[in-house]
N, C-alpha and C. Protein backbone atom coordinates (compact mmCIF):
# COMPACT_ATOMS: atom_id res chain seq x y z
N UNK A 1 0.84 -1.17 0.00
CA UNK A 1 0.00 0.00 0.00
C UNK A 1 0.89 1.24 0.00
N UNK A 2 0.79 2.24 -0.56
CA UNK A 2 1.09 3.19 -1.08
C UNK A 2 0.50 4.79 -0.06
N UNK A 3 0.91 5.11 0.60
CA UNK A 3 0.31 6.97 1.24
C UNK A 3 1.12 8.08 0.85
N UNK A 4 0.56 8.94 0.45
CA UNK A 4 2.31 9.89 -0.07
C UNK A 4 3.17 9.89 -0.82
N UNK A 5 3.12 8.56 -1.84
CA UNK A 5 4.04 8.20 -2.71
C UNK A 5 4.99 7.31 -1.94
N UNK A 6 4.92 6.71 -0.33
CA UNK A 6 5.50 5.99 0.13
C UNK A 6 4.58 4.37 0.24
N UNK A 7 5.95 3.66 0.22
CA UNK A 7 5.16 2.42 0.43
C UNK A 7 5.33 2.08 1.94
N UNK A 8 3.81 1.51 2.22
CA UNK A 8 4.01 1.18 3.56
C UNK A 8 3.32 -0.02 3.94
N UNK A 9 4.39 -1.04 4.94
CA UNK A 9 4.15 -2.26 5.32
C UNK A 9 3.26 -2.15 6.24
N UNK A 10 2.41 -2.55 6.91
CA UNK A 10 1.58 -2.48 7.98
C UNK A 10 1.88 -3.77 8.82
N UNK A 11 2.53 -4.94 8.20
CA UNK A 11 3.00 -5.86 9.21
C UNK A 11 4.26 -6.14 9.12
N UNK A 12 5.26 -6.45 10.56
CA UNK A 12 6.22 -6.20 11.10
C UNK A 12 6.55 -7.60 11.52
N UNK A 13 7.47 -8.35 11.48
CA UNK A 13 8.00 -9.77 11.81
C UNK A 13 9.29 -9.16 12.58
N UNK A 14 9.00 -9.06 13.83
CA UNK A 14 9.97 -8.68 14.78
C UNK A 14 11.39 -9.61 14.76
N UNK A 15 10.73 -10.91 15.48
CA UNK A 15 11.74 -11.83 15.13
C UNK A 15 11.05 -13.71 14.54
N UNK A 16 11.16 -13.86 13.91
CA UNK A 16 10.87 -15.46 13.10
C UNK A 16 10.48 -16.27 13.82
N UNK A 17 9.64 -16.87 13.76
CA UNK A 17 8.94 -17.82 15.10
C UNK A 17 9.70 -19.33 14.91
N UNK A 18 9.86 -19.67 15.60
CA UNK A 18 10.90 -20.95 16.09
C UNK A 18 10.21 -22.15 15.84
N UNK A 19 8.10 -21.87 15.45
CA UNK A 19 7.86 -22.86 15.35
C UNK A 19 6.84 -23.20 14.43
N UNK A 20 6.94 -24.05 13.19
CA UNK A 20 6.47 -24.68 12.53
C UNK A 20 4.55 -24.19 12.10
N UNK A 21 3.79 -24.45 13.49
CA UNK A 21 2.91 -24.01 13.12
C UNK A 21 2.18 -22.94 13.68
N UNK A 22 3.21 -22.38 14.07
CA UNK A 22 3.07 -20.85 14.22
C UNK A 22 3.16 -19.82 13.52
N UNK A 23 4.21 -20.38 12.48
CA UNK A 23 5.05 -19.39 11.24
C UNK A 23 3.65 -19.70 10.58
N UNK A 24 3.05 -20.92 10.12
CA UNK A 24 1.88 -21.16 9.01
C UNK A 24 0.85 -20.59 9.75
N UNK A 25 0.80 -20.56 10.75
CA UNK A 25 -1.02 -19.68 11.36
C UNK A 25 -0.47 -18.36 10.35
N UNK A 26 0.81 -17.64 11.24
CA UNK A 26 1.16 -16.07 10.90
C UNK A 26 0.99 -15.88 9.87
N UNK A 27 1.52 -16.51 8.70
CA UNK A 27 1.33 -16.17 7.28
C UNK A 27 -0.16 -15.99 6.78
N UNK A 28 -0.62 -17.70 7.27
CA UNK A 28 -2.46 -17.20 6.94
C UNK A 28 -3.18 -16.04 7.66
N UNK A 29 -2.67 -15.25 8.54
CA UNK A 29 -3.40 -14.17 8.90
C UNK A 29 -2.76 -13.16 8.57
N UNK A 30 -1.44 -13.19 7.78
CA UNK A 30 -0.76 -11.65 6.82
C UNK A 30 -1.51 -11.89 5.48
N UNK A 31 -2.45 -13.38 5.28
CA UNK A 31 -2.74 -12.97 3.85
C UNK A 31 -4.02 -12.07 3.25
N UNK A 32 -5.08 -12.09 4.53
CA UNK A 32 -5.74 -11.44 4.96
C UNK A 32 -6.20 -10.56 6.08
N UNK A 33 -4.49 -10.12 6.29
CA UNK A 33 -4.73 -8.09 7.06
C UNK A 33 -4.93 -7.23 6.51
N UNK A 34 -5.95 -6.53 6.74
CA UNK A 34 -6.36 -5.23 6.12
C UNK A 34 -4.92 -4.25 5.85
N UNK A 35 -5.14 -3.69 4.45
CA UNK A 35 -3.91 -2.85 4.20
C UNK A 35 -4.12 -1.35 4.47
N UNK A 36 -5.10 -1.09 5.46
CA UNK A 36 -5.98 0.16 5.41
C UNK A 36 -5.46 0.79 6.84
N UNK A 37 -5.60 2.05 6.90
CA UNK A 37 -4.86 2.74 8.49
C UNK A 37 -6.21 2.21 9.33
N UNK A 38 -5.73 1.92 10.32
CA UNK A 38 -5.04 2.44 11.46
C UNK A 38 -4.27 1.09 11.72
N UNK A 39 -4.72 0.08 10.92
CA UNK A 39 -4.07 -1.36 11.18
C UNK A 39 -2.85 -1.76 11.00
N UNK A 40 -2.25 -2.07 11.68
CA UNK A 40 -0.47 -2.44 12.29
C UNK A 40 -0.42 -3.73 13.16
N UNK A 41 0.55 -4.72 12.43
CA UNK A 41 0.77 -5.76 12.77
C UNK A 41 2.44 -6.02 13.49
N UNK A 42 2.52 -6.34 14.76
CA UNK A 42 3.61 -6.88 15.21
C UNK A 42 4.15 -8.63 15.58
N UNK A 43 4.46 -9.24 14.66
CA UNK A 43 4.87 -10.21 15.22
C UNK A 43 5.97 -10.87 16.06
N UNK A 44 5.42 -11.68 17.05
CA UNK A 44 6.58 -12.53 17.94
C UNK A 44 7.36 -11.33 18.57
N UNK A 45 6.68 -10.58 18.98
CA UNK A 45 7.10 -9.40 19.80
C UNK A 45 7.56 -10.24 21.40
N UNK A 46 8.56 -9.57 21.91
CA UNK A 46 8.96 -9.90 23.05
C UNK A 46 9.40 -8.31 23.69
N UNK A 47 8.98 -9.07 25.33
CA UNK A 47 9.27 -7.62 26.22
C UNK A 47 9.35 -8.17 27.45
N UNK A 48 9.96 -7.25 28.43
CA UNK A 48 10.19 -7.86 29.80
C UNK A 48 9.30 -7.03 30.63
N UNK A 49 8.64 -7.32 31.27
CA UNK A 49 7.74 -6.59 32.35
C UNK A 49 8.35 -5.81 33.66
N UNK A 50 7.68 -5.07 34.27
CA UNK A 50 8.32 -4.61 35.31
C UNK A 50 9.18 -5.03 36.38
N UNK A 51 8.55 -6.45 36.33
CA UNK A 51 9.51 -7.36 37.31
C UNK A 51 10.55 -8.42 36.87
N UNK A 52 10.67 -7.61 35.61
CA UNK A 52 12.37 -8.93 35.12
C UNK A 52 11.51 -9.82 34.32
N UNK A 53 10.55 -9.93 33.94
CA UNK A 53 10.00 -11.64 33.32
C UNK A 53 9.80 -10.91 31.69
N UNK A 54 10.30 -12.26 31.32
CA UNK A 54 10.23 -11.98 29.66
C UNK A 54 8.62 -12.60 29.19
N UNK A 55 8.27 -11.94 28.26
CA UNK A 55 6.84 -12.50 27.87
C UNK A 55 6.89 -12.87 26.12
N UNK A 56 6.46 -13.33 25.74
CA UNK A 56 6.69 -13.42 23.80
C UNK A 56 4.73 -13.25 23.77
N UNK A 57 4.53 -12.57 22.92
CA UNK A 57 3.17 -12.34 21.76
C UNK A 57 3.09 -12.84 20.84
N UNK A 58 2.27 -13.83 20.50
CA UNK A 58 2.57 -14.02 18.91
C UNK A 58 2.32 -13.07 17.86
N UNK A 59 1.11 -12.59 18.13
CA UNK A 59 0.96 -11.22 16.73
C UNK A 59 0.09 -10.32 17.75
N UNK A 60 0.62 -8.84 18.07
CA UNK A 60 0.18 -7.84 18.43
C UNK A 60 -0.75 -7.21 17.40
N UNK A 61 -1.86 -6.98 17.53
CA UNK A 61 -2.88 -6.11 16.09
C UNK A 61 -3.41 -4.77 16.53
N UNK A 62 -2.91 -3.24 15.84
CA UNK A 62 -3.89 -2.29 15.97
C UNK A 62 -4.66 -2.11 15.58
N UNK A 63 -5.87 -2.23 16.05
CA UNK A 63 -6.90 -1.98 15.14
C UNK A 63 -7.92 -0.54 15.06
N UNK A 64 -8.66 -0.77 14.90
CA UNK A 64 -9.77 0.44 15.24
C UNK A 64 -9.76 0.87 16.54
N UNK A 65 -9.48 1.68 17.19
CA UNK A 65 -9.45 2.17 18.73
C UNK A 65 -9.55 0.72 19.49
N UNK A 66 -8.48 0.44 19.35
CA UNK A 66 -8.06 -1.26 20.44
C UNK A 66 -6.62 -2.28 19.66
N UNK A 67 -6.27 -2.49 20.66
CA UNK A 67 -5.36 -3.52 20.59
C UNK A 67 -5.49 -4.93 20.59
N UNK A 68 -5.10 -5.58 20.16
CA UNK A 68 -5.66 -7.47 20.21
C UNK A 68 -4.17 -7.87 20.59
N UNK A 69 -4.64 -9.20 20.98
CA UNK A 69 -3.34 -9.35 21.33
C UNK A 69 -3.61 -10.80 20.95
N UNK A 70 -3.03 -11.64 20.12
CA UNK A 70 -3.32 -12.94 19.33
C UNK A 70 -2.53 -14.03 20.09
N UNK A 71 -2.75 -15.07 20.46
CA UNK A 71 -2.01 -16.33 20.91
C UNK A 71 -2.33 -17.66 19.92
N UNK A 72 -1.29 -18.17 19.48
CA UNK A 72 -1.90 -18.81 18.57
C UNK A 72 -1.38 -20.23 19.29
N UNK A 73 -2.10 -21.39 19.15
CA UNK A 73 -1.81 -22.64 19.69
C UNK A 73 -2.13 -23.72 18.77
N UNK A 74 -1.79 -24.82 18.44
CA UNK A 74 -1.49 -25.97 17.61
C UNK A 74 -2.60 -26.97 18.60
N UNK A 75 -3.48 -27.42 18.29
CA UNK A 75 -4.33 -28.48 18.47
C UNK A 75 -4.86 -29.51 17.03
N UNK A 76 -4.88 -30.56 17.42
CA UNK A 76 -5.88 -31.39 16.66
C UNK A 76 -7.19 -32.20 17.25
N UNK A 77 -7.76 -32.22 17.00
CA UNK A 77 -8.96 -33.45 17.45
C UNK A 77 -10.32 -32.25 17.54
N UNK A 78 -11.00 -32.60 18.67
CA UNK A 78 -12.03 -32.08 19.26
C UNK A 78 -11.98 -31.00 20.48
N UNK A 79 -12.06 -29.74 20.40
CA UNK A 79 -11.48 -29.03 21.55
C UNK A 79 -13.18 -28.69 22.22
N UNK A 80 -12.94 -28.70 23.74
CA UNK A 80 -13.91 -28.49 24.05
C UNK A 80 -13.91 -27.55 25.76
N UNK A 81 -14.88 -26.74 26.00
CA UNK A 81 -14.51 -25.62 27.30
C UNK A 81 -15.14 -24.70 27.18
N UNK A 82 -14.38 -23.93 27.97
CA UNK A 82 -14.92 -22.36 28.22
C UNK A 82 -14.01 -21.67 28.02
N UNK A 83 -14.05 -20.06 28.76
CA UNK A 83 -12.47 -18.98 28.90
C UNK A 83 -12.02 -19.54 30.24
N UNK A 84 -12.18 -20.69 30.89
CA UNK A 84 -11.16 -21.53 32.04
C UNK A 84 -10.72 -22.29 31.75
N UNK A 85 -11.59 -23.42 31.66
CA UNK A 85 -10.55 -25.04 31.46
C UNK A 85 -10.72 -25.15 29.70
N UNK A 86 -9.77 -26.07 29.37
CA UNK A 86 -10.39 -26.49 28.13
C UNK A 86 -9.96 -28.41 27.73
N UNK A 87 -10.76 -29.03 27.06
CA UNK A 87 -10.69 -30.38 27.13
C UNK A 87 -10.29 -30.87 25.63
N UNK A 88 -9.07 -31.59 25.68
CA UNK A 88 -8.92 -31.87 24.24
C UNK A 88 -9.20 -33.49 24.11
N UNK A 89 -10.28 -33.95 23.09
CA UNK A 89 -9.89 -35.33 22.62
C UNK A 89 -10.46 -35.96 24.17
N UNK A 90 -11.23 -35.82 24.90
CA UNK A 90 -11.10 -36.31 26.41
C UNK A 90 -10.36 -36.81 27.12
N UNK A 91 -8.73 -35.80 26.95
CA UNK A 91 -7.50 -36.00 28.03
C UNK A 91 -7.58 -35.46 29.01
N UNK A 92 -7.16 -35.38 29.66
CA UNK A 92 -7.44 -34.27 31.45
C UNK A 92 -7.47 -32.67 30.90
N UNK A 93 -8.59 -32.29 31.86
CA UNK A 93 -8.16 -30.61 31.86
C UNK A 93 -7.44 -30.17 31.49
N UNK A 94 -6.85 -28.74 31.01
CA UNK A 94 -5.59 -28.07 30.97
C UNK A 94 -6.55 -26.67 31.13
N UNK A 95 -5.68 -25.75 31.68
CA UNK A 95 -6.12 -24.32 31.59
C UNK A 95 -5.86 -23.55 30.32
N UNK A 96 -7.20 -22.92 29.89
CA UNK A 96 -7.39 -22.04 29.14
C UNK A 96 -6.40 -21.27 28.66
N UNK A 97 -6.00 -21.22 26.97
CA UNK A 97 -4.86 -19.93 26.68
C UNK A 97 -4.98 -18.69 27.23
N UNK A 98 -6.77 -18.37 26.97
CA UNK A 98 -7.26 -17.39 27.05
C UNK A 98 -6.98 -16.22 28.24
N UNK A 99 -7.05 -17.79 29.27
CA UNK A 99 -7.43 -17.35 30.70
C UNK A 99 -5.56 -16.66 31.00
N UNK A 100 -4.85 -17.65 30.97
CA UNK A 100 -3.85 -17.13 30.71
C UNK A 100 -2.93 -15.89 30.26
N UNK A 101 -3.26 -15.66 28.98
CA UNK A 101 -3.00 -14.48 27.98
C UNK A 101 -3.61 -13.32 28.84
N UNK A 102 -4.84 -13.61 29.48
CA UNK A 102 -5.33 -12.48 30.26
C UNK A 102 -4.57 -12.14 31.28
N UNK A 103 -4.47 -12.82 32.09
CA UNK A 103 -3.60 -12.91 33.59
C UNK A 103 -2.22 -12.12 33.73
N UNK A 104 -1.88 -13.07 32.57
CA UNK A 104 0.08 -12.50 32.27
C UNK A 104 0.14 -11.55 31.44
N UNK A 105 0.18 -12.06 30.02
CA UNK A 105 0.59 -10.84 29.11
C UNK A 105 -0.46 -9.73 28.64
N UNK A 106 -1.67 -10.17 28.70
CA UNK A 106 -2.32 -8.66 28.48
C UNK A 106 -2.40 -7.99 28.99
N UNK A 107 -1.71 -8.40 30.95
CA UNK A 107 -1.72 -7.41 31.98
C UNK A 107 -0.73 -6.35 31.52
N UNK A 108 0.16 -7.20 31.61
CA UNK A 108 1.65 -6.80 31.27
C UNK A 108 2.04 -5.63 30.16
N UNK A 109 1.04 -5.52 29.08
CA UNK A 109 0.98 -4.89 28.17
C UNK A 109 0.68 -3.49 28.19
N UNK A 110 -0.81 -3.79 29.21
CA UNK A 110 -1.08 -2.33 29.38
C UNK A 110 -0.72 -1.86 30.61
N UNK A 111 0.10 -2.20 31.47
CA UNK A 111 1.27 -1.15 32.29
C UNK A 111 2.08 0.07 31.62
């Protein structure tokens, strides 16, 4: 996309994701990001929080007056839950990305 006679990227690959199907989510969601303002893409962003702890993002998104903050995770089978537990394939519990992503890094973000 083009403003000013400049070309401008709107998504940013901070640093290369280490993993397989993370790099293939990322790509399928650069193939359809809007190329339109206000939207800005950061990937595999990393930052350390106030108290020393490192956190990684997979894709940071600006969007329309808000920030997203994307976690992307590799499952197969049948996923099943809420924003707490979630049940894969009927193996034991595990806690929610969601619940997670909330707790730690979206706190973390908006400090």
């Amino acid at each position: 996309m083009k403003e000013g006679g400049v070309e401008l990227d709107r998504w940013h690959e901070i640093t290369p994701s280490a993993f397989t199907h993370e790099a293939e989510g990322l790509a399928l969601l650069r193939k359809s990001f809007p190329t339109t303002l206000p939207f800005t893409a950061c990937s595999n962003l990393g930052f350390r929080d106030d108290q020393g702890r490192w956190h990684e993002i997979d894709l940071l998104v600006l969007g329309k007056s808000r920030l997203h903050l994307v976690e992307l995770k590799f499952c197969s089978g049948t996923l099943r839950g809420d924003d707490h537990r979630w049940l894969r394939d009927g193996r034991r519990a595990e806690d929610s990305p969601l619940r997670l992503a909330r707790s730690s890094k979206a706190r973390r973000v908006d400090r």
